[in-house]
Protein backbone atom coordinates (compact mmCIF):
# COMPACT_ATOMS: atom_id res chain seq x y z
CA UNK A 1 58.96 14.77 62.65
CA UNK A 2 60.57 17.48 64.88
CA UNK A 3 61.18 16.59 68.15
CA UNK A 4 58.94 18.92 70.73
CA UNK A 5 61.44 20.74 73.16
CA UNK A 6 58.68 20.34 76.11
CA UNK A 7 55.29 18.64 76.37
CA UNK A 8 53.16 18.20 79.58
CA UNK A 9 52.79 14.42 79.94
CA UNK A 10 54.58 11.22 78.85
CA UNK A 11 51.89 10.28 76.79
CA UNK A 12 52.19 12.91 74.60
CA UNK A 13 56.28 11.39 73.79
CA UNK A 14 56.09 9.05 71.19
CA UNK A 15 57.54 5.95 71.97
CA UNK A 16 60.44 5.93 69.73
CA UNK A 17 61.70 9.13 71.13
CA UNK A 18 60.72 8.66 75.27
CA UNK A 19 64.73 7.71 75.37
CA UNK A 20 65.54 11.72 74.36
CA UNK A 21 63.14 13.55 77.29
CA UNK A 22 63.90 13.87 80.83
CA UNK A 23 60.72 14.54 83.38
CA UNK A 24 61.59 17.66 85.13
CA UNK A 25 59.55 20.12 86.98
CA UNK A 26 56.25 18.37 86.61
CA UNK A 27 56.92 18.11 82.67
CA UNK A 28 58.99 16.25 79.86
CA UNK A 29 61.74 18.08 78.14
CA UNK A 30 64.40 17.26 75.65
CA UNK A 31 67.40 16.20 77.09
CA UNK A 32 69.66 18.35 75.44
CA UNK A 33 72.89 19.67 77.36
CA UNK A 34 73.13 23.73 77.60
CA UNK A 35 70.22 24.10 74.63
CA UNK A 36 67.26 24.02 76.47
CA UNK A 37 68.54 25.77 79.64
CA UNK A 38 69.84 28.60 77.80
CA UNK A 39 66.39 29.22 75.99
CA UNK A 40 64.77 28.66 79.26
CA UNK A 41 66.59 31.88 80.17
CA UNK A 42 65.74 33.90 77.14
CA UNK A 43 62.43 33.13 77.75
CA UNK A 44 62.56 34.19 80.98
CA UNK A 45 64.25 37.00 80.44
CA UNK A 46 61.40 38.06 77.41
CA UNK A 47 58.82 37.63 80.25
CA UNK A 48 60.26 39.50 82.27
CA UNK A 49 61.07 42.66 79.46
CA UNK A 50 57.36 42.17 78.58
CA UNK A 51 56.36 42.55 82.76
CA UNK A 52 58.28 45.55 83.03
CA UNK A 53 57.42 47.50 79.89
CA UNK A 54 53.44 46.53 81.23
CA UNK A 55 54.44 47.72 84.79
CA UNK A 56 56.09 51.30 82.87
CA UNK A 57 52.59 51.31 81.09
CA UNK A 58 50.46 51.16 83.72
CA UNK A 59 52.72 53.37 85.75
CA UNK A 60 52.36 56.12 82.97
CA UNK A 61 48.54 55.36 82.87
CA UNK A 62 48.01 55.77 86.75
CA UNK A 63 49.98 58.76 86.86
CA UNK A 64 48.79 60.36 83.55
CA UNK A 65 47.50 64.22 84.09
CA UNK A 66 49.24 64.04 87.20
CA UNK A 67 49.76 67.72 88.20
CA UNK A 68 53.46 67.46 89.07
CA UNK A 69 53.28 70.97 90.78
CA UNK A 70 50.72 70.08 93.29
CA UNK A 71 52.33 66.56 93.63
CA UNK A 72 55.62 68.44 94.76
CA UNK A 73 53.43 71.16 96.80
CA UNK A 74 51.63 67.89 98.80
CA UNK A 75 55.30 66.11 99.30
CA UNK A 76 56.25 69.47 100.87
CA UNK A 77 53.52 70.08 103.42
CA UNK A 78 53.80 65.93 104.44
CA UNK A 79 57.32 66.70 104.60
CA UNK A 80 56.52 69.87 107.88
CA UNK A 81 53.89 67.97 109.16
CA UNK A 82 56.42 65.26 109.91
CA UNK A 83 58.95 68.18 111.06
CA UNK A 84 56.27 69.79 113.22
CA UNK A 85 55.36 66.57 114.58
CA UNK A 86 58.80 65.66 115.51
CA UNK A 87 59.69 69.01 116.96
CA UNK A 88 56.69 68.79 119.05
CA UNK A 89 57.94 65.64 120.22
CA UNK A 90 60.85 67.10 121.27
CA UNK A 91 63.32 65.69 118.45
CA UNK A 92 65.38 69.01 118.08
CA UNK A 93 68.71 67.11 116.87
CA UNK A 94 66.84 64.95 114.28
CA UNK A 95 64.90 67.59 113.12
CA UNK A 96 68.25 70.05 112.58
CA UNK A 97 69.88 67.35 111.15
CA UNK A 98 68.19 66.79 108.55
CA UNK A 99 67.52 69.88 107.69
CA UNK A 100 71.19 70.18 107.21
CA UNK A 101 71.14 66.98 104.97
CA UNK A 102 68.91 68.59 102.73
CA UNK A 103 70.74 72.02 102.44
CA UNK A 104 74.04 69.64 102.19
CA UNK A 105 72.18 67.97 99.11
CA UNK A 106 71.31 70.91 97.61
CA UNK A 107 74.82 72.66 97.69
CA UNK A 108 76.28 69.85 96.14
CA UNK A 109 73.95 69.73 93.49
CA UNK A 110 73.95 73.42 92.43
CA UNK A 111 78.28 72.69 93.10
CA UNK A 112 78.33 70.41 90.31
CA UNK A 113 75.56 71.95 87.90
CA UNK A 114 77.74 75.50 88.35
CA UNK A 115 81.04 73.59 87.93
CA UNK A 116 79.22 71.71 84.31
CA UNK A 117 78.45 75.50 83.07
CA UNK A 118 81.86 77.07 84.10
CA UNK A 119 83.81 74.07 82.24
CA UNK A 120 81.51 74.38 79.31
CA UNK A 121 81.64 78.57 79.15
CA UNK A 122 85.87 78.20 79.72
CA UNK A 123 85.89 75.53 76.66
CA UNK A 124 83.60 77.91 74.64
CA UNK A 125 86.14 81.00 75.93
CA UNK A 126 88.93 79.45 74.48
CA UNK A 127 87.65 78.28 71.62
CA UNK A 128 86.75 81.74 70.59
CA UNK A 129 89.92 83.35 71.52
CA UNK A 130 92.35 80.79 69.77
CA UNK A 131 90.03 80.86 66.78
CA UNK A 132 90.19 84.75 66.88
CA UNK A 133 93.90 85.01 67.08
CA UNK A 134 94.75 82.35 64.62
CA UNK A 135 92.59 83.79 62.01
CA UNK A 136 93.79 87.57 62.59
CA UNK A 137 97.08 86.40 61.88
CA UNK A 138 96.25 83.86 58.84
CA UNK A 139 94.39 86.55 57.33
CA UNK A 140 97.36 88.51 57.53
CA UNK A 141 99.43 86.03 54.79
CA UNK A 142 95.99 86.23 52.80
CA UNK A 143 93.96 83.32 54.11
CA UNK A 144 91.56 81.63 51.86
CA UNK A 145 87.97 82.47 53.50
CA UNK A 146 86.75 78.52 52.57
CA UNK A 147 90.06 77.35 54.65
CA UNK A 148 89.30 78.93 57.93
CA UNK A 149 87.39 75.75 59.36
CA UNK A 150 90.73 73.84 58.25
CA UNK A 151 93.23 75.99 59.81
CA UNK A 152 90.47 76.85 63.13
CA UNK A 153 90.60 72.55 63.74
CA UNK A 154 94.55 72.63 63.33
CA UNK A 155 94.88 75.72 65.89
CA UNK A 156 92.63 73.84 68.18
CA UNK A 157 94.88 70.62 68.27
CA UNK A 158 97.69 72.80 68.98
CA UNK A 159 97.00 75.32 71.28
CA UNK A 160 95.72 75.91 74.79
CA UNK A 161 94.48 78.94 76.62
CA UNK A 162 97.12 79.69 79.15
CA UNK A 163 97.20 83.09 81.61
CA UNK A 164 94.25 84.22 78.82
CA UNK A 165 96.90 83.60 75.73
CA UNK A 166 97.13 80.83 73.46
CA UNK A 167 99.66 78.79 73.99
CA UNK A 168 101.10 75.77 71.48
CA UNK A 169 101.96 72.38 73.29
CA UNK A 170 102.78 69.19 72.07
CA UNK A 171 100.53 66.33 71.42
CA UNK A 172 100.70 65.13 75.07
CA UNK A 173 98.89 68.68 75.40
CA UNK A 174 100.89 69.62 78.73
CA UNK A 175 104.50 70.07 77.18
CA UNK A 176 105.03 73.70 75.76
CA UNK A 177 106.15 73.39 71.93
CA UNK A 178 108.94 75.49 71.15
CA UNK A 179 109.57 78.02 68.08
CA UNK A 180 112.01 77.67 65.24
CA UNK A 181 114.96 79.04 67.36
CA UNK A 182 114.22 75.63 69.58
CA UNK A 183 114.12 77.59 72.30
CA UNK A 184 111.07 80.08 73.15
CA UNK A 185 107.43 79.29 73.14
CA UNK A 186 105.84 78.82 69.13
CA UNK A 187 103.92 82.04 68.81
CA UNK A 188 100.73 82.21 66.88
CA UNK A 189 102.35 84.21 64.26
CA UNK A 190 105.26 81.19 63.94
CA UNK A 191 102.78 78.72 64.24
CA UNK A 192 100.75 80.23 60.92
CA UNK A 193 104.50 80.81 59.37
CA UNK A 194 105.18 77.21 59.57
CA UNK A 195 101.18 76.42 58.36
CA UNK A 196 101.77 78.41 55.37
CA UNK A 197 105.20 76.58 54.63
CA UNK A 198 103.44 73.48 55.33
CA UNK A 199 100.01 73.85 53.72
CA UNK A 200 100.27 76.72 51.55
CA UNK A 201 97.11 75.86 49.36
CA UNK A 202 95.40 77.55 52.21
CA UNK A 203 96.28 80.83 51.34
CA UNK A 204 95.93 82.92 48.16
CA UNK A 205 99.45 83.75 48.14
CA UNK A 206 102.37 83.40 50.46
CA UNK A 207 105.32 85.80 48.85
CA UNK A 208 106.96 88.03 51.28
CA UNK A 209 109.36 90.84 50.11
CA UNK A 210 112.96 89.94 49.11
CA UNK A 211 114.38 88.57 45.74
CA UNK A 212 112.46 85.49 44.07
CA UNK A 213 113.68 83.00 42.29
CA UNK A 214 113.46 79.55 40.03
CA UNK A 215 114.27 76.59 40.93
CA UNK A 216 114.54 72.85 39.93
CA UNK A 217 110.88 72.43 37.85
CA UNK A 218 110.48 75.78 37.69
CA UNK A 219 108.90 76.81 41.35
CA UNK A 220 109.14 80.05 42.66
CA UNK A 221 110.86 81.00 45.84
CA UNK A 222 111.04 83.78 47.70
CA UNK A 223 113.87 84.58 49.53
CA UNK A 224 114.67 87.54 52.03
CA UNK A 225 117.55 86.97 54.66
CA UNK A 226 118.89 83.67 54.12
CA UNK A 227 117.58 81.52 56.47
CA UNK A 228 120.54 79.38 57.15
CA UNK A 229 122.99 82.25 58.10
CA UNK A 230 123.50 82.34 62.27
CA UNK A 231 122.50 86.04 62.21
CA UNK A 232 119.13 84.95 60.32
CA UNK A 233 118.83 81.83 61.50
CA UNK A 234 115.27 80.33 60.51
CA UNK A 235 113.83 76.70 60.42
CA UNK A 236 110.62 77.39 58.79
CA UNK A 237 112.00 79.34 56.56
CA UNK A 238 114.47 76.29 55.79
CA UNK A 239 112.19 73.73 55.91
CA UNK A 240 110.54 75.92 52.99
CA UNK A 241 112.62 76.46 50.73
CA UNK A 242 113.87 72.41 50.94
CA UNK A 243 110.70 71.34 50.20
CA UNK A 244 109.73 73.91 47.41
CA UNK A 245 113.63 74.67 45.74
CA UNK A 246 116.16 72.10 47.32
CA UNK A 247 119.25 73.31 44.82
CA UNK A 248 118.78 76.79 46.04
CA UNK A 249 118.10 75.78 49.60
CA UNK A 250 121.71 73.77 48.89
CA UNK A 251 123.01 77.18 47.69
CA UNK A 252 122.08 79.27 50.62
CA UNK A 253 122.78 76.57 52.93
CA UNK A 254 126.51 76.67 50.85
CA UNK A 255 126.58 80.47 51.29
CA UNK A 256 125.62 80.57 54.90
């Protein structure tokens, strides 16, 4: 037989178990250490959901067909007759001062619902004009119309809207990335230079002008100035044709 967690008299304990309850509170419980308090307080706390969703229901009856208009029009002449009654009285400062409460209130408010809209619109801004500039000059090298999304979410990790120009930065998004010369600011046109060396299954096709050649397993590489040459000087380029054509990246790097 299972053992009752709570029953209103001693009488109703059988007398083999009377050694497990406890009276308490004008009843017997189970003596059982943390159990029975800690359902005590979900029960509590169930009663007490269960009052407040009622209260919420009742609320939403009394109030139903409410006319929130008139409600606000009523709140508003209760809120001069108080004024009018205090000025009357002779309560100038009061009166003034909370009038300037209000007004305070209400600046603040409209402060932080224009200050929501201008971050949102200068998020939106830049979005649009990073997106428009990276994809001008992607489309340039023959970007693949089903990898715009692709590169668009790359240019947006990389570049922020700076003096109304994109700028590239690093991933801490404050430190300015540099181009392949290691020393001026990655353009938009380096940064898609690189993208196309890097990912070049996003464009249909990435040969520039200059001589092309075969490589180890046969890949074609096109080469123009050679890239490791001071005069021509070009990382991307390098990084290129190492990954693509490394004996002919040795050869230029040989021939620099």
């Amino acid at each position: 037989m299972a053992l009752k967690l709570k029953v209103k008299s001693k009488e109703e304990v059988p007398a083999e178990q009377l050694a497990f309850y406890v009276e308490r509170e004008g009843a017997w419980v189970l003596d059982v250490e943390g159990g029975l308090a800690d359902r005590g307080k979900l029960e509590e706390f169930r009663a007490s959901n269960i009052a407040l969703k009622n209260e919420v229901a009742a609320l939403k009856e009394r109030y139903a067909g409410v006319d929130l208009d008139a409600l606000k029009a009523a709140e508003e002449a209760a809120r001069k007759a108080t004024e009018d009654a205090a000025l009357k009285a002779g309560q100038f400062d009061s009166v003034l001062a909370a009038r300037l409460k209000a007004a305070e209130d209400r600046a603040a408010a409209e402060r932080t619902r224009l200050a929501s809209e201008r971050d949102a619109l200068n998020g939106q801004l830049q979005a649009i004009q990073i997106d428009q500039a990276v994809v001008a000059e992607a489309s340039k090298r023959k970007l693949k119309a089903s990898a715009t999304p692709d590169v668009v979410a790359r240019a947006r990790a990389t570049f922020r809207l700076v003096d109304g120009a994109p700028r590239a930065v690093e991933a801490d998004g404050q430190t300015v990335r540099v181009g392949a010369d290691g020393v001026s600011p990655l353009t938009v046109a380096g940064w898609v230079e690189g993208l196309v060396a890097e990912a070049p299954h996003l464009f249909e096709g990435n040969a520039g002008g200059g001589a092309a050649g075969n490589g180890a397993g046969g890949a074609a590489v096109t080469v123009g100035k050679n890239p490791f040459r001071r005069d021509s000087w070009n990382l991307t380029e390098q990084y290129r044709i190492e990954k693509s054509n490394p004996a002919l990246a040795a050869q230029l790097r040989n021939g620099a």
